[in-house]
PDB file of N, CA and C in Angstrom:
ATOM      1  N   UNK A   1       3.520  -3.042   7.889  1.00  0.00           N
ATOM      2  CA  UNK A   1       4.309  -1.944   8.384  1.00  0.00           C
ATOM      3  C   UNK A   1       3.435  -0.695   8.389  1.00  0.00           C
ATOM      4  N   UNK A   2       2.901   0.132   9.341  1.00  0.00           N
ATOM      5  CA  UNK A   2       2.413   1.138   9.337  1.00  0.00           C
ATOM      6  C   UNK A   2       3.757   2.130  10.177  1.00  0.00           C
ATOM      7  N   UNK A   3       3.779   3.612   9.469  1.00  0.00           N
ATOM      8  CA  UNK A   3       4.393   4.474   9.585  1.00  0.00           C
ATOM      9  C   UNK A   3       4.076   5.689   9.796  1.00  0.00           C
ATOM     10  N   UNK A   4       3.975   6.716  10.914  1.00  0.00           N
ATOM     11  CA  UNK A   4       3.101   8.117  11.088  1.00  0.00           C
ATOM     12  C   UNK A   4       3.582   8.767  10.047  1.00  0.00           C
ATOM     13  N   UNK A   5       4.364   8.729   8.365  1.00  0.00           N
ATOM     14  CA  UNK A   5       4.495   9.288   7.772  1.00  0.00           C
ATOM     15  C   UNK A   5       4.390   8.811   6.461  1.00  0.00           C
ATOM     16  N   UNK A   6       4.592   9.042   5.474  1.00  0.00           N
ATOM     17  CA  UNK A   6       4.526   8.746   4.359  1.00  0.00           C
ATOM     18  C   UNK A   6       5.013   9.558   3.330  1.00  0.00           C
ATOM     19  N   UNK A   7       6.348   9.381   3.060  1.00  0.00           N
ATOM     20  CA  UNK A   7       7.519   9.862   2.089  1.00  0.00           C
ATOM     21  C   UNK A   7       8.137   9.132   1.268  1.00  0.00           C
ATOM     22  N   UNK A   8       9.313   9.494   1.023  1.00  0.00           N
ATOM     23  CA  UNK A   8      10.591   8.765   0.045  1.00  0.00           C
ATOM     24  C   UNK A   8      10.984   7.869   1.241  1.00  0.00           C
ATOM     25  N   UNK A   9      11.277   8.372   2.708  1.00  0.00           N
ATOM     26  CA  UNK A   9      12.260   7.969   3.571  1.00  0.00           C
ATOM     27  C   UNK A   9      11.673   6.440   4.252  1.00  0.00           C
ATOM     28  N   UNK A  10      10.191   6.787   3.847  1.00  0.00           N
ATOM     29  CA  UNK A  10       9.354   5.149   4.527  1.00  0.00           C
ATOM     30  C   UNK A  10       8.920   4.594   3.480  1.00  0.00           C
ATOM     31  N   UNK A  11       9.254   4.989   2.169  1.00  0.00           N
ATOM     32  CA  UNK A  11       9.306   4.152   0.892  1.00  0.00           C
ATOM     33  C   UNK A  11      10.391   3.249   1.368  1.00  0.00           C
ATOM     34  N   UNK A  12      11.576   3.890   1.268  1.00  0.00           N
ATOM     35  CA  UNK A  12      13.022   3.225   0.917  1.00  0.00           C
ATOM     36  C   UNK A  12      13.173   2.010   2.705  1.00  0.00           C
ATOM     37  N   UNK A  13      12.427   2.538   3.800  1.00  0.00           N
ATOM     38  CA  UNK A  13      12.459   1.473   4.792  1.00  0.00           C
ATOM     39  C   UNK A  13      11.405  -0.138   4.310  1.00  0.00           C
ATOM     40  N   UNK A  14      10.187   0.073   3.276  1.00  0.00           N
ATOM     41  CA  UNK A  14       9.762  -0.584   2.845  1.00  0.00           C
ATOM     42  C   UNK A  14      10.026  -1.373   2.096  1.00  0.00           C
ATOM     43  N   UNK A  15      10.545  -0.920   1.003  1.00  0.00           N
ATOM     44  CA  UNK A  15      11.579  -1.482  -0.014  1.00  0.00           C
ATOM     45  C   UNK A  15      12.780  -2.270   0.728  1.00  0.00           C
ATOM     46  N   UNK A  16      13.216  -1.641   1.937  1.00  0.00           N
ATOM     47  CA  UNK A  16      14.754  -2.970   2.324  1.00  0.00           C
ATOM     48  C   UNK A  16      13.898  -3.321   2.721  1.00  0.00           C
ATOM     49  N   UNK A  17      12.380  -3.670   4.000  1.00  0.00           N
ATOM     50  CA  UNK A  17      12.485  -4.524   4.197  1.00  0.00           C
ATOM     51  C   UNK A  17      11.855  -5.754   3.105  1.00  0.00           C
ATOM     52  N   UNK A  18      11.215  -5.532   2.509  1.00  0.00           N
ATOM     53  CA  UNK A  18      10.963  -6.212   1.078  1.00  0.00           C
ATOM     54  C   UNK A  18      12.078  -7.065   0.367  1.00  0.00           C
ATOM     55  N   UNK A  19      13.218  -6.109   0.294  1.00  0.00           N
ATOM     56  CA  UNK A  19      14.370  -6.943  -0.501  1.00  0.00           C
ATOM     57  C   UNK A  19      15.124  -7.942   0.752  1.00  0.00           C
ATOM     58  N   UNK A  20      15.208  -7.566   2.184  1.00  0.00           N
ATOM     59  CA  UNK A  20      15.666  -8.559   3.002  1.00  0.00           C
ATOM     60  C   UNK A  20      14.882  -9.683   3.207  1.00  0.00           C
ATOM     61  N   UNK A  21      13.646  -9.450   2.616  1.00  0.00           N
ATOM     62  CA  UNK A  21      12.591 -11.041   3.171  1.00  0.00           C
ATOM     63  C   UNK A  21      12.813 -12.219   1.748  1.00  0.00           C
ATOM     64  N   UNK A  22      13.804 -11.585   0.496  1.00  0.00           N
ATOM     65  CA  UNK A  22      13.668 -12.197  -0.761  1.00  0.00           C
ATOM     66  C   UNK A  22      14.989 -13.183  -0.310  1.00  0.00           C
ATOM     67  N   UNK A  23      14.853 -14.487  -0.794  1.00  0.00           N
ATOM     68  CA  UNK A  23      15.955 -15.002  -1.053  1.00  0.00           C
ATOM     69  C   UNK A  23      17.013 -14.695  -1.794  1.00  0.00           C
ATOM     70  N   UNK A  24      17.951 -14.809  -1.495  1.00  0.00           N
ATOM     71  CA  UNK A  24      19.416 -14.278  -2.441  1.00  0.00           C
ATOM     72  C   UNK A  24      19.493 -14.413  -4.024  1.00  0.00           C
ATOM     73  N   UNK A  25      18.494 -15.510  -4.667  1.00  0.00           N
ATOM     74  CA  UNK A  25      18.145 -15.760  -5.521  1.00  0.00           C
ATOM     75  C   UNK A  25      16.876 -15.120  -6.645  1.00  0.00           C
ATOM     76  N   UNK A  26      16.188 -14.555  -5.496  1.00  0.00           N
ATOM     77  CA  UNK A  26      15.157 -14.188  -5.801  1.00  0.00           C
ATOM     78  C   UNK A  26      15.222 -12.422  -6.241  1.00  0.00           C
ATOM     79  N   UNK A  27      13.949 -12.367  -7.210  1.00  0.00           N
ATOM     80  CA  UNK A  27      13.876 -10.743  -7.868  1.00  0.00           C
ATOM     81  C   UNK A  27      12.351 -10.193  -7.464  1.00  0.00           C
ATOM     82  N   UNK A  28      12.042  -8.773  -6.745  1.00  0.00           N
ATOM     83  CA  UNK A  28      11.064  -8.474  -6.784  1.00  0.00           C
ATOM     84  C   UNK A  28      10.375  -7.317  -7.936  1.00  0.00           C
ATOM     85  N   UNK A  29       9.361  -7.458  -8.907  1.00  0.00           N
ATOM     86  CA  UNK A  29       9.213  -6.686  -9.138  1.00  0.00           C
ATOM     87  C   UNK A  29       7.956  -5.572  -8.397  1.00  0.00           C
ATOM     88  N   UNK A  30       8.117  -4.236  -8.100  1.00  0.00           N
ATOM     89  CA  UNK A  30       6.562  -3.485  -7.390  1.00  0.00           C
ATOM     90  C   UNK A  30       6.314  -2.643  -8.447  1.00  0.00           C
ATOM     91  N   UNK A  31       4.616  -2.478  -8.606  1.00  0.00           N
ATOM     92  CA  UNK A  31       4.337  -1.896  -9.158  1.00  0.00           C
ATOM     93  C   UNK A  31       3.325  -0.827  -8.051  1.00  0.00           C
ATOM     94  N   UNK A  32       3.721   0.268  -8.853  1.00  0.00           N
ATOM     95  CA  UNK A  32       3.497   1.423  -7.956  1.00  0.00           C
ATOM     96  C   UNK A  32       3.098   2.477  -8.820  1.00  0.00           C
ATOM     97  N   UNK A  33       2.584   3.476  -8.077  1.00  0.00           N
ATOM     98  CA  UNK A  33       1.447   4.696  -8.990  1.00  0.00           C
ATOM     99  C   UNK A  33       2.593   5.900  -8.884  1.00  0.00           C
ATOM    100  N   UNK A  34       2.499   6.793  -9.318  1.00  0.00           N
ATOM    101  CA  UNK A  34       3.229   8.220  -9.562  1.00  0.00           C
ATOM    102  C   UNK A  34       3.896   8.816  -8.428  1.00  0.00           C
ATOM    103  N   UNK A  35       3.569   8.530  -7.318  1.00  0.00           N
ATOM    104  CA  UNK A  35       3.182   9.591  -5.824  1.00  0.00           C
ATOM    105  C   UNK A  35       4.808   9.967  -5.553  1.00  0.00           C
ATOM    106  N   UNK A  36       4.631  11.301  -5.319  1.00  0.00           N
ATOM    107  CA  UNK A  36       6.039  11.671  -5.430  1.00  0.00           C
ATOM    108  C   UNK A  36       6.711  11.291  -4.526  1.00  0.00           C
ATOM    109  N   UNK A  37       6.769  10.746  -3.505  1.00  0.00           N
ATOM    110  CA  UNK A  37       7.380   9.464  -2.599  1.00  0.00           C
ATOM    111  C   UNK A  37       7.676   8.561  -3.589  1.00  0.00           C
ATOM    112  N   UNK A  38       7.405   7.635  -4.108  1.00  0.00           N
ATOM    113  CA  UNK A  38       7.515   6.493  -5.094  1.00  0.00           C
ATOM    114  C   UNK A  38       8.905   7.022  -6.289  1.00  0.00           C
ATOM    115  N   UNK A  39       8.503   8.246  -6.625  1.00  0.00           N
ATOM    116  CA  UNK A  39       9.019   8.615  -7.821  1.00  0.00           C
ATOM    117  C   UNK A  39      10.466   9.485  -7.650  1.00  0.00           C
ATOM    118  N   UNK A  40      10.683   9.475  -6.531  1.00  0.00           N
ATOM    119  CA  UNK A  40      11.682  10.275  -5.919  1.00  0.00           C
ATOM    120  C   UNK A  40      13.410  10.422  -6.213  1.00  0.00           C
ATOM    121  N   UNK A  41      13.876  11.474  -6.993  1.00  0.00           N
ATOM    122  CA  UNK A  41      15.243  10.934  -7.172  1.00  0.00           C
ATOM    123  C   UNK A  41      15.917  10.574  -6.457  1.00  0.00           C
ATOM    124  N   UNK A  42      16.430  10.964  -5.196  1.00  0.00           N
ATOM    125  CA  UNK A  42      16.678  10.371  -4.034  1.00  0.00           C
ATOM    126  C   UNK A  42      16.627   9.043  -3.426  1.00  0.00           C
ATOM    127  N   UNK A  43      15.643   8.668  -3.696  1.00  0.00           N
ATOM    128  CA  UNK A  43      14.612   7.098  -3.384  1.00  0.00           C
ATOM    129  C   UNK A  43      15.867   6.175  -3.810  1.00  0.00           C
ATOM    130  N   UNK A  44      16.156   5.545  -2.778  1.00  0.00           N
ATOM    131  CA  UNK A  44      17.377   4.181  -2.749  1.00  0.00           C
ATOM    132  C   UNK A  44      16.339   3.219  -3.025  1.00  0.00           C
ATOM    133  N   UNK A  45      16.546   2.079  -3.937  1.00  0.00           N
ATOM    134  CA  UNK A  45      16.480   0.983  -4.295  1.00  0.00           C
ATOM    135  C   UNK A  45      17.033  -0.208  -4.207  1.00  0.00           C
ATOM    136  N   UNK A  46      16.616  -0.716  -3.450  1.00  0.00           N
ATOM    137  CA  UNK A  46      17.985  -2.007  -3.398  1.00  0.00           C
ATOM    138  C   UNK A  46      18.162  -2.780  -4.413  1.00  0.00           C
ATOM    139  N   UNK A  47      19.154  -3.509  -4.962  1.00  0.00           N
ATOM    140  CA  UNK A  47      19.104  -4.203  -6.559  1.00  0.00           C
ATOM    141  C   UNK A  47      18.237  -5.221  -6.813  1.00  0.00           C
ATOM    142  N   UNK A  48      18.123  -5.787  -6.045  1.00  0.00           N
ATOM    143  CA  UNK A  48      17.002  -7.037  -5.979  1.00  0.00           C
ATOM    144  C   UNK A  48      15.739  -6.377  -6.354  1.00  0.00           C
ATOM    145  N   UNK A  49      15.566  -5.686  -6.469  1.00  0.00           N
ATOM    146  CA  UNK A  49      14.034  -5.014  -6.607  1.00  0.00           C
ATOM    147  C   UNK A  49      13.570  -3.834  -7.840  1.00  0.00           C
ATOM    148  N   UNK A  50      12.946  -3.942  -8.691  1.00  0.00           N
ATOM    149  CA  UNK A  50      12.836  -3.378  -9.790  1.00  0.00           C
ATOM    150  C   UNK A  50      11.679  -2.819  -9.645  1.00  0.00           C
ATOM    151  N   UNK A  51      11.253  -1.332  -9.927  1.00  0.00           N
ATOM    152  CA  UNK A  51       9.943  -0.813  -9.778  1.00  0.00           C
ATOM    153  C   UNK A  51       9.844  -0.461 -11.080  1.00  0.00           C
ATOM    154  N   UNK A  52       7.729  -0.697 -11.361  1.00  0.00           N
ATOM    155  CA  UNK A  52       7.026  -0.564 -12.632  1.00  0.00           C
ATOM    156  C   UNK A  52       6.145   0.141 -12.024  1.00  0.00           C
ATOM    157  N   UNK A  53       6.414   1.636 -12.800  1.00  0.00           N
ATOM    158  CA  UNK A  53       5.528   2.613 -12.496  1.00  0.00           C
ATOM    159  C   UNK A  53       3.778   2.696 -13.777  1.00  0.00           C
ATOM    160  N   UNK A  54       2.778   2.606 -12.922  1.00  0.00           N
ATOM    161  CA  UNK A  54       1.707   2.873 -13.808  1.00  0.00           C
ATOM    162  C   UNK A  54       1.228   3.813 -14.250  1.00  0.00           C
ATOM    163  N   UNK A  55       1.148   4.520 -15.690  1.00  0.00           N
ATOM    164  CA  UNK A  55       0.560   5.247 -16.078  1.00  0.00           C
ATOM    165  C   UNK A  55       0.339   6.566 -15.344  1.00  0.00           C
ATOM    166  N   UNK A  56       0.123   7.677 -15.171  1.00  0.00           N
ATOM    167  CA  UNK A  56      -0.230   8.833 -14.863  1.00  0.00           C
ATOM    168  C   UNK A  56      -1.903   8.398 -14.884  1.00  0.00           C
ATOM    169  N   UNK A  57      -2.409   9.062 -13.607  1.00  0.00           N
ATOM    170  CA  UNK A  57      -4.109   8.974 -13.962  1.00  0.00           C
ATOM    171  C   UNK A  57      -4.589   8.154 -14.353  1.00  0.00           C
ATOM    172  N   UNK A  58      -4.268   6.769 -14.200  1.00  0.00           N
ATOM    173  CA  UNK A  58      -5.217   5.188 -14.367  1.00  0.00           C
ATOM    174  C   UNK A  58      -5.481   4.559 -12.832  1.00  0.00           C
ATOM    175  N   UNK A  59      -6.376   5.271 -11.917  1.00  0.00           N
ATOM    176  CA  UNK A  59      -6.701   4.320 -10.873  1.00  0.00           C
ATOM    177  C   UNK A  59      -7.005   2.999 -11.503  1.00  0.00           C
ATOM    178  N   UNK A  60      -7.803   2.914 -12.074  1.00  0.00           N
ATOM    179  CA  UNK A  60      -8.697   1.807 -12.983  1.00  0.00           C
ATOM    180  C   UNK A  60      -7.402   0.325 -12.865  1.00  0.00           C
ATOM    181  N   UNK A  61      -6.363   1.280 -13.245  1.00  0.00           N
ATOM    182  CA  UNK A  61      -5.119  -0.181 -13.581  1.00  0.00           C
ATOM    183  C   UNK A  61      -4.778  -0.591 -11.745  1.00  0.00           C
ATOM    184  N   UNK A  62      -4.987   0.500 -11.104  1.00  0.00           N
ATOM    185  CA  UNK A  62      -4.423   0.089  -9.578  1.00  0.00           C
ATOM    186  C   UNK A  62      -5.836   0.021  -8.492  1.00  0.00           C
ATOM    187  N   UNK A  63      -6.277  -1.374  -8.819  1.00  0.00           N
ATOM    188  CA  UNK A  63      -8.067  -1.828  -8.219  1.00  0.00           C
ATOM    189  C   UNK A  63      -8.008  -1.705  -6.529  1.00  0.00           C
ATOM    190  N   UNK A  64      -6.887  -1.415  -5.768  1.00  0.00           N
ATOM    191  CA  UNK A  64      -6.672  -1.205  -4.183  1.00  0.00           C
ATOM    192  C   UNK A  64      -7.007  -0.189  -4.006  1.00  0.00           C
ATOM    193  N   UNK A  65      -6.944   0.999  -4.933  1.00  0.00           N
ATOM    194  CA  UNK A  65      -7.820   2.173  -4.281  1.00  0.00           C
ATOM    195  C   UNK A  65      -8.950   2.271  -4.032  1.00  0.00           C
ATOM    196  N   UNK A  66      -9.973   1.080  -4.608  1.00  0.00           N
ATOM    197  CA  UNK A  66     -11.055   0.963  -4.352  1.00  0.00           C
ATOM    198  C   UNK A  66     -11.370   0.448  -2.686  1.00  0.00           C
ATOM    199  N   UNK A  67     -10.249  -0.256  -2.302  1.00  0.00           N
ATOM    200  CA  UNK A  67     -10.509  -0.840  -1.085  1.00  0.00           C
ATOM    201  C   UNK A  67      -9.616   0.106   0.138  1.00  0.00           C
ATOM    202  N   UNK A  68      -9.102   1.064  -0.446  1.00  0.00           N
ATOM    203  CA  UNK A  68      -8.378   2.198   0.351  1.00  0.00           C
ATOM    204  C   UNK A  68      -9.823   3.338   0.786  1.00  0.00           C
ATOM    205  N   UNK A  69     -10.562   3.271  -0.217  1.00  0.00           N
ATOM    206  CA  UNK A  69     -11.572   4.447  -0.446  1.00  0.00           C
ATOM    207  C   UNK A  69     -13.133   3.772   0.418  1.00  0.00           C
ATOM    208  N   UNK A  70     -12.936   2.415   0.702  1.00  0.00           N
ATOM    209  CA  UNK A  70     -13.869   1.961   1.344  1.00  0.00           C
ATOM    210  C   UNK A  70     -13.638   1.905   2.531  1.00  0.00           C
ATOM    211  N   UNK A  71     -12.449   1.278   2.866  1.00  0.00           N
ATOM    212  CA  UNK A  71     -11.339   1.708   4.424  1.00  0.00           C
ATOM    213  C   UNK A  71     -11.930   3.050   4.888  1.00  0.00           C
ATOM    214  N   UNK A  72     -11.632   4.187   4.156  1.00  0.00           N
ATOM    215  CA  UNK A  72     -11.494   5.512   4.586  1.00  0.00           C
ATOM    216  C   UNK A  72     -12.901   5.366   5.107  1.00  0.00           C
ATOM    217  N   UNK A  73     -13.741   5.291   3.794  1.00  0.00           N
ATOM    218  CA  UNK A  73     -15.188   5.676   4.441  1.00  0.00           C
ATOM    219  C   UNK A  73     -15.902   4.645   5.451  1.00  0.00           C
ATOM    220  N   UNK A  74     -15.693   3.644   5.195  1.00  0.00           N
ATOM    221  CA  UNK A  74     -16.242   2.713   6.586  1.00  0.00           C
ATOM    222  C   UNK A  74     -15.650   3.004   7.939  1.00  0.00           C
ATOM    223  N   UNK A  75     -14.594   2.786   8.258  1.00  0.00           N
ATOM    224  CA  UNK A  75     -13.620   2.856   9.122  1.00  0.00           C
ATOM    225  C   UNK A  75     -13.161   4.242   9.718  1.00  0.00           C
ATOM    226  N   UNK A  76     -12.534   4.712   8.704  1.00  0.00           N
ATOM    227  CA  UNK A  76     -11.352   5.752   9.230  1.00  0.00           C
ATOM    228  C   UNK A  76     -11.524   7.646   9.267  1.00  0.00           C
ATOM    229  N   UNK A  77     -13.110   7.530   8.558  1.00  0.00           N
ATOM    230  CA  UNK A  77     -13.280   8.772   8.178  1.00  0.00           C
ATOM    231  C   UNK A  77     -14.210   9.466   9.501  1.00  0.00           C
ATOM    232  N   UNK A  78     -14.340  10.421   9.788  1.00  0.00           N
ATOM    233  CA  UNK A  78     -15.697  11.002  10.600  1.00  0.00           C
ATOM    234  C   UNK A  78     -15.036  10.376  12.277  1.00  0.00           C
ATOM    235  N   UNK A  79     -14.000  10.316  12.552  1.00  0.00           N
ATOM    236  CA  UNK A  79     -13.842   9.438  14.082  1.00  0.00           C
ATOM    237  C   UNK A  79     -12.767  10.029  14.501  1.00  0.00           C
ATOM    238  N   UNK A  80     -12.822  10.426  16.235  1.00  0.00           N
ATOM    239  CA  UNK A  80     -11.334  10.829  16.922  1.00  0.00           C
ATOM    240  C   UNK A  80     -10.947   9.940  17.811  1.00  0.00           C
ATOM    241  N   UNK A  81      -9.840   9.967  17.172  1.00  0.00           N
ATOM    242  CA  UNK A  81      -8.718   9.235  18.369  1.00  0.00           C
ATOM    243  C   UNK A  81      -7.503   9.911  19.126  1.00  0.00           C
ATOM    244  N   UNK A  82      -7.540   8.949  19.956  1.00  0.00           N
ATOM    245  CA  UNK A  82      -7.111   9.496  21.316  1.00  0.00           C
ATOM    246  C   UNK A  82      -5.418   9.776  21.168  1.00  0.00           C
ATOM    247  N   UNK A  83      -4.756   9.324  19.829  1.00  0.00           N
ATOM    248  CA  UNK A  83      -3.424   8.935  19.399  1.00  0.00           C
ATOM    249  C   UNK A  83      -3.310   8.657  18.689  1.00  0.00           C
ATOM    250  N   UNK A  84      -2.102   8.388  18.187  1.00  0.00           N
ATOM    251  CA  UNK A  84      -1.445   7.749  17.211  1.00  0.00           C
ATOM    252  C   UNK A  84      -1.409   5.998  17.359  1.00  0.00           C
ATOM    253  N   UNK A  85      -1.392   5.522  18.851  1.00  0.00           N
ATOM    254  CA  UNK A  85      -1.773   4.286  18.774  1.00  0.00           C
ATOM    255  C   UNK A  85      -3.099   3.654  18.502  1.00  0.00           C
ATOM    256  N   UNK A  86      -3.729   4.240  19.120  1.00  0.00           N
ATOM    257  CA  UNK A  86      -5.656   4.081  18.876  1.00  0.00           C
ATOM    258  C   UNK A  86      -5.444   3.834  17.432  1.00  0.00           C
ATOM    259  N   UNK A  87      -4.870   5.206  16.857  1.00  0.00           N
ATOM    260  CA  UNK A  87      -5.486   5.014  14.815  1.00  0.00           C
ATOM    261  C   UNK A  87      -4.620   3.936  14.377  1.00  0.00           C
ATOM    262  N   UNK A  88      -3.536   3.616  14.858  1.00  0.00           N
ATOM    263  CA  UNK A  88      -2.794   2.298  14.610  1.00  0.00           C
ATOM    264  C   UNK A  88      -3.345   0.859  14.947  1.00  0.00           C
ATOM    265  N   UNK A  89      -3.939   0.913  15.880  1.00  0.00           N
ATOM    266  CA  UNK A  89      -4.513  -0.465  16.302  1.00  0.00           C
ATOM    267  C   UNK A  89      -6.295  -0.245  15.776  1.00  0.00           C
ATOM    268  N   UNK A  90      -6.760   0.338  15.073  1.00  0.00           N
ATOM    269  CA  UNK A  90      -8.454   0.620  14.395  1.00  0.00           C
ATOM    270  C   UNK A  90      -7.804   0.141  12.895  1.00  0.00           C
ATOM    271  N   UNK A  91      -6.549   1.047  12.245  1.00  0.00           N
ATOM    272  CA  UNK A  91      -6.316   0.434  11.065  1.00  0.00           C
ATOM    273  C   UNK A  91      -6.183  -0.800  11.299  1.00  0.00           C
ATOM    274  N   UNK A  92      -5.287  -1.121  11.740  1.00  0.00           N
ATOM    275  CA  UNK A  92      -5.228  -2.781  11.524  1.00  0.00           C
ATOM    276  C   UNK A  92      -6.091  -3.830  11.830  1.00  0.00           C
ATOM    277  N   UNK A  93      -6.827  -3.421  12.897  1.00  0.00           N
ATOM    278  CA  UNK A  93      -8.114  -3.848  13.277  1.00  0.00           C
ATOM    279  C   UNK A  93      -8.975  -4.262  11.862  1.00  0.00           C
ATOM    280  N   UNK A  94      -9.392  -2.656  11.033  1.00  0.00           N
ATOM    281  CA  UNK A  94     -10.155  -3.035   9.646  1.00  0.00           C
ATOM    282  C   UNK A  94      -9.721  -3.449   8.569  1.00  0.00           C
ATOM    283  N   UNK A  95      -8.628  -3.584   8.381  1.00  0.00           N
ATOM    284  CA  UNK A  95      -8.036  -3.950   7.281  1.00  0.00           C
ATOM    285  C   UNK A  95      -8.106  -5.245   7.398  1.00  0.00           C
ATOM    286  N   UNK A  96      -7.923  -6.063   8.592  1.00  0.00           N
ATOM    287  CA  UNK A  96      -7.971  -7.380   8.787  1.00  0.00           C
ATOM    288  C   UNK A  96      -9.234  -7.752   8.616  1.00  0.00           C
ATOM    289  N   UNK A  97     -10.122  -7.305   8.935  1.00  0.00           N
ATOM    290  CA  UNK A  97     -11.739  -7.545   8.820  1.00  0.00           C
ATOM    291  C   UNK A  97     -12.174  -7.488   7.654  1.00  0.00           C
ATOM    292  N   UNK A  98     -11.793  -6.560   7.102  1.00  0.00           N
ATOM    293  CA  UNK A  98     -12.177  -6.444   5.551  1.00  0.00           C
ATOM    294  C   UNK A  98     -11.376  -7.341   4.665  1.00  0.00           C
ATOM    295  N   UNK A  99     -10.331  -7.778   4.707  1.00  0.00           N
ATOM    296  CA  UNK A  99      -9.441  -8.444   4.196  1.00  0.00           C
ATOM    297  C   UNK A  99      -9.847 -10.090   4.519  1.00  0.00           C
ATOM    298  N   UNK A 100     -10.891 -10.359   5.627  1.00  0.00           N
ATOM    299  CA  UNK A 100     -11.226 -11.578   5.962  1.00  0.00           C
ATOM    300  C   UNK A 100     -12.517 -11.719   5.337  1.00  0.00           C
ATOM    301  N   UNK A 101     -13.602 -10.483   4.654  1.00  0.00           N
ATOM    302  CA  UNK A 101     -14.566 -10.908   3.763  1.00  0.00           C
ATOM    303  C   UNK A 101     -14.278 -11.190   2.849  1.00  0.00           C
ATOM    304  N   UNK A 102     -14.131 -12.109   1.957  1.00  0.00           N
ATOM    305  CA  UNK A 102     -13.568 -12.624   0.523  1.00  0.00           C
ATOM    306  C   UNK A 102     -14.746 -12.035  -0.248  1.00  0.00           C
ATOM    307  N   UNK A 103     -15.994 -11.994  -0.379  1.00  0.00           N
ATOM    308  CA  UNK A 103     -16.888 -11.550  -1.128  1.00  0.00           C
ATOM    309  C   UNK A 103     -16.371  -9.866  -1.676  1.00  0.00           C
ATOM    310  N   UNK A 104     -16.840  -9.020  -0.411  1.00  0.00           N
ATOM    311  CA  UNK A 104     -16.467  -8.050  -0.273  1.00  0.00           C
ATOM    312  C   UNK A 104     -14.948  -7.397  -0.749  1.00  0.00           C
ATOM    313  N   UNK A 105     -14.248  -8.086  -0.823  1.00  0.00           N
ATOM    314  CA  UNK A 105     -12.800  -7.956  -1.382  1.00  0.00           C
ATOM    315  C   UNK A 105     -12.742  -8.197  -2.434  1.00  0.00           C
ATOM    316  N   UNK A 106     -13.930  -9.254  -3.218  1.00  0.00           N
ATOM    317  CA  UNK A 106     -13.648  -9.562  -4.753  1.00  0.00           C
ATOM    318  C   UNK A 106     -14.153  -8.344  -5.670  1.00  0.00           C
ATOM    319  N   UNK A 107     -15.383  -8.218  -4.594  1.00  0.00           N
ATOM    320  CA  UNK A 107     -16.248  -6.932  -5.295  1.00  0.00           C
ATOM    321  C   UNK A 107     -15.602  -5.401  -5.132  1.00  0.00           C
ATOM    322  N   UNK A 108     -14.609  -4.914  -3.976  1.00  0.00           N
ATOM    323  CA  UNK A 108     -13.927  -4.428  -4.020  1.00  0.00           C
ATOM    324  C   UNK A 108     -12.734  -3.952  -5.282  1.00  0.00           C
ATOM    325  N   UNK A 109     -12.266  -5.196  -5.318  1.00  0.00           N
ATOM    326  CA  UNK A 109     -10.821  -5.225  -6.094  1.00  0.00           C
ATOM    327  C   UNK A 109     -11.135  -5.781  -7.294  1.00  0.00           C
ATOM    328  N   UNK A 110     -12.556  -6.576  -8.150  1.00  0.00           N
ATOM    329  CA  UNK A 110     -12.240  -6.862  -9.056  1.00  0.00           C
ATOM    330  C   UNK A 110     -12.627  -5.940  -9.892  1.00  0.00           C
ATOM    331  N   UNK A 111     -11.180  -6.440 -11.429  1.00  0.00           N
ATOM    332  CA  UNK A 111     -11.050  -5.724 -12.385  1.00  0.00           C
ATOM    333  C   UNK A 111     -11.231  -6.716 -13.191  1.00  0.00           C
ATOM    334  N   UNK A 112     -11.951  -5.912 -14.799  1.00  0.00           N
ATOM    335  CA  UNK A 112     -12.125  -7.397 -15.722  1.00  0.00           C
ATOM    336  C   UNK A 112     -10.582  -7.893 -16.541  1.00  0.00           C
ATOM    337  N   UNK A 113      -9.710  -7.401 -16.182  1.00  0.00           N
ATOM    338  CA  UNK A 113      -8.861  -7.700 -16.959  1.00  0.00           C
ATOM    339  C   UNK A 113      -7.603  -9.027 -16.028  1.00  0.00           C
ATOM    340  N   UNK A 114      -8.212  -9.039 -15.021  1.00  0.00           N
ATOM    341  CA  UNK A 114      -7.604 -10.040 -14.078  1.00  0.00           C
ATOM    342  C   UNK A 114      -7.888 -11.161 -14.189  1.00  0.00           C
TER     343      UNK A 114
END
């Protein structure tokens, strides 16, 4: 799901669609960082879904920023586009590419505690 915004309001579209893909049976838990989108009083939750917030100031515990921060700088940083579709179809473009080096993704994302 990519969204030209990033709030409470495309949290909570994330979250249903998350809790509609779970079986009726099923519980999700997300774990998620501080960002005041995430943390929002407002922020609807659907019941099926329980959020575990990490620590204040531990990237270290959340190892995807490492591969957010490589995104930016390989990909997404220093470049103009023509739109909002262009930067929509380049993200997904690299994320898939990068997401298809397994090396690069281990060295990315690994943490020793995994």
């Amino acid at each position: 799901m990519i969204l030209p915004f990033l709030n409470s309001q495309g949290v909570e579209i994330l979250l249903e669609q998350v809790s509609q893909s779970l079986s009726a049976s099923s519980h999700a838990l997300l774990i998620l960082d501080r960002a005041s989108y995430h943390t929002s009083k407002t922020l609807k939750v659907p019941s099926n879904i329980h959020l575990l917030f990490l620590p204040p100031y531990s990237p270290e515990l959340n190892p995807v920023e490492n591969l957010w921060h490589y995104l930016r700088s390989h990909f997404w940083s220093n470049r103009i586009y023509r739109g909002y579709k262009e930067l929509e179809k380049m993200a997904i473009a690299s994320w898939r590419k990068v997401c298809l080096e397994e090396k690069r993704m281990k060295s990315l994302c690994a943490v020793s505690y995994v």
